[in-house]
Protein backbone atom coordinates (compact mmCIF):
# COMPACT_ATOMS: atom_id res chain seq x y z
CA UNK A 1 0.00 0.00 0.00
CA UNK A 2 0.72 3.92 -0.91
CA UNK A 3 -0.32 5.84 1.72
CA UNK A 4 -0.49 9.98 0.08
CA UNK A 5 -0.72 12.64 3.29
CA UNK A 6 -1.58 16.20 1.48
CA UNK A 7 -0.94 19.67 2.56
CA UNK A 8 -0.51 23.30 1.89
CA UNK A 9 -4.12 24.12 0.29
CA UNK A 10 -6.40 27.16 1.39
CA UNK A 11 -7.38 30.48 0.84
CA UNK A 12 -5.23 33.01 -1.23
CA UNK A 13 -5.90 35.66 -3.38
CA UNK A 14 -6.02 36.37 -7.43
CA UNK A 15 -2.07 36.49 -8.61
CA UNK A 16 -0.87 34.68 -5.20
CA UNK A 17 0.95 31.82 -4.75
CA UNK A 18 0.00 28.41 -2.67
CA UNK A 19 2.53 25.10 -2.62
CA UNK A 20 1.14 21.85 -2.40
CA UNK A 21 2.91 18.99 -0.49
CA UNK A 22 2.40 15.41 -0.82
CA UNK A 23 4.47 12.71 1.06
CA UNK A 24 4.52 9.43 0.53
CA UNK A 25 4.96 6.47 2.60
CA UNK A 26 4.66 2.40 2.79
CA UNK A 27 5.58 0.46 -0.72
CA UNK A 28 6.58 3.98 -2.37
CA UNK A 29 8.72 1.39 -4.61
CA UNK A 30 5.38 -0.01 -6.20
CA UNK A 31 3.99 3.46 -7.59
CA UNK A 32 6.17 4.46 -10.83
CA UNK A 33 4.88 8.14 -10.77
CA UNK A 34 3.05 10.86 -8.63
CA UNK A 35 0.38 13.72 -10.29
CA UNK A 36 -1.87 16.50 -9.04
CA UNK A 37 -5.80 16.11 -10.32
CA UNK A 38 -8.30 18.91 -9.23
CA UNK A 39 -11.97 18.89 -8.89
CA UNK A 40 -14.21 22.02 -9.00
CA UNK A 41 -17.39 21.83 -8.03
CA UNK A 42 -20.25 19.99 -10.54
CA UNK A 43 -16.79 19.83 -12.72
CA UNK A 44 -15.18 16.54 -13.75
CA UNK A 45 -11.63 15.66 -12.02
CA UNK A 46 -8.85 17.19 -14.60
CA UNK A 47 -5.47 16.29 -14.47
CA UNK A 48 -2.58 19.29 -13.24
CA UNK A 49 0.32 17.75 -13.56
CA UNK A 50 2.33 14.06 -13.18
CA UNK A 51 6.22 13.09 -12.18
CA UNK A 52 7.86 10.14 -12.35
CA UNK A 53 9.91 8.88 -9.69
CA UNK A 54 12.60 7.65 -11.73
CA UNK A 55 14.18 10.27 -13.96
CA UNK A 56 11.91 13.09 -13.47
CA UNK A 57 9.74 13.32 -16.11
CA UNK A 58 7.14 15.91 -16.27
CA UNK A 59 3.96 16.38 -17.71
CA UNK A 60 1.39 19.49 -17.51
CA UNK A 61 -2.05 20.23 -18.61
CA UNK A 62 -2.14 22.86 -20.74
CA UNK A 63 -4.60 25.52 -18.61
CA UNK A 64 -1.51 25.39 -15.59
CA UNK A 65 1.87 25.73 -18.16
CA UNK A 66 3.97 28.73 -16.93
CA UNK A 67 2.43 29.13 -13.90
CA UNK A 68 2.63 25.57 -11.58
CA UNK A 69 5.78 23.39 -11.57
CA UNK A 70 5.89 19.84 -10.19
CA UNK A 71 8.85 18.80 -8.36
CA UNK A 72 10.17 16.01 -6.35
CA UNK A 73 12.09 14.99 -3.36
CA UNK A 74 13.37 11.28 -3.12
CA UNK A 75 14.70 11.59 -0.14
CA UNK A 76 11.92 12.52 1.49
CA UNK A 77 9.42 10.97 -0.51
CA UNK A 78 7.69 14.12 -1.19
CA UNK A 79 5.53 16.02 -4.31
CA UNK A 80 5.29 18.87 -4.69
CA UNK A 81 2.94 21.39 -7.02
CA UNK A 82 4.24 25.20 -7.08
CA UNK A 83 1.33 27.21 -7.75
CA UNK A 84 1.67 30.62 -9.21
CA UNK A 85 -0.18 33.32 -10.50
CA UNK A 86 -3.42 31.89 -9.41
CA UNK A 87 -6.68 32.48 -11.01
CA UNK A 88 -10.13 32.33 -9.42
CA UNK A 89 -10.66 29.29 -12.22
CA UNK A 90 -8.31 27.74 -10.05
CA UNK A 91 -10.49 27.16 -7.50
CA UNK A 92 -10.75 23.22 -6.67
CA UNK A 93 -10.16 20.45 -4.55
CA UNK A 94 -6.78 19.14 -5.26
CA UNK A 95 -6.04 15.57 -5.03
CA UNK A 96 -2.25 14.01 -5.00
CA UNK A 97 -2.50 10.33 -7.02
CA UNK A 98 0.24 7.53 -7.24
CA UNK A 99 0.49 4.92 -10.29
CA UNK A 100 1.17 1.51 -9.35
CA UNK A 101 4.47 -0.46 -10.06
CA UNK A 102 4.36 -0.97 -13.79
CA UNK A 103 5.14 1.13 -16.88
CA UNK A 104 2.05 3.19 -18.33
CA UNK A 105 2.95 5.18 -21.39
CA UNK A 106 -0.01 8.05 -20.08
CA UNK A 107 0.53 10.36 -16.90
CA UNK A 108 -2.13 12.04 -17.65
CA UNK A 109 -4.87 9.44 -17.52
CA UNK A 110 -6.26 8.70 -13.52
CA UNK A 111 -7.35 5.37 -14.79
CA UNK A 112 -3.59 4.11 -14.77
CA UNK A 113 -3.53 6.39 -10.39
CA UNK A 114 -3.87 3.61 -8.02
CA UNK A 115 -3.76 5.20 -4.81
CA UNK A 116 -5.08 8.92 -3.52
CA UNK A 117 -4.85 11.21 -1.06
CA UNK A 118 -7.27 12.65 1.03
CA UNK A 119 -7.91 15.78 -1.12
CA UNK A 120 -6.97 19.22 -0.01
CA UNK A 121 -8.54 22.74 -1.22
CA UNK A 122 -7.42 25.69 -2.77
CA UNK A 123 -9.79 28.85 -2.88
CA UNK A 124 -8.76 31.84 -5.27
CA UNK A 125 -10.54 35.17 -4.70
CA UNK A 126 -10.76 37.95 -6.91
């Protein structure tokens, strides 16, 4: 099992910045890669952005390019989402996902996310 603790959401205004932490513990060796998926309300879960463990590969949705970077610490076990220039649109629950031990060729897709965090939220005013 992957357990995913999440923190660092809450309540900052248009053009601020928020960082998202999510650390990982028990068989981190079984999940391949980490992402960031939000949820606004009556909105479908999108994907943010995905990293893979081994040698760091990125991938962001297109709505979040220049302004979040995903990051990693090994060591620690840790994701991270850097969130800048935030937008009211922005607005969602954010969820931190883990793939399971084998290859997918997708980071984008939550179908291939075995295990999930708890969920934290971000709030953008204007």
């Amino acid at each position: 099992q992957v357990q995913l603790v999440e923190s660092g959401g809450g309540l900052v205004q248009a053009g601020g910045s928020l960082r998202l932490s999510c650390a990982a513990s028990g068989r981190t060796f079984s999940s391949s890669a980490m992402a960031w998926f939000r949820q606004a309300p009556d909105k479908e879960r999108d994907f943010v952005a995905a990293i893979r463990w081994s040698g760091g590969r990125i991938e962001r949705a297109d709505s979040v390019k220049g302004r979040f970077t995903i990051s990693r610490n090994n060591a620690k076990n840790t994701v991270y989402l850097e969130m800048n220039s935030l937008k009211p649109e922005d607005t969602a629950v954010y969820y931190c996902a883990a793939q399971g031990p084998y290859w997918r060729d997708s980071l984008n897709d939550e179908s291939f996310y075995e295990y999930w965090g708890q969920g934290t939220q971000v709030t953008v005013s204007s």
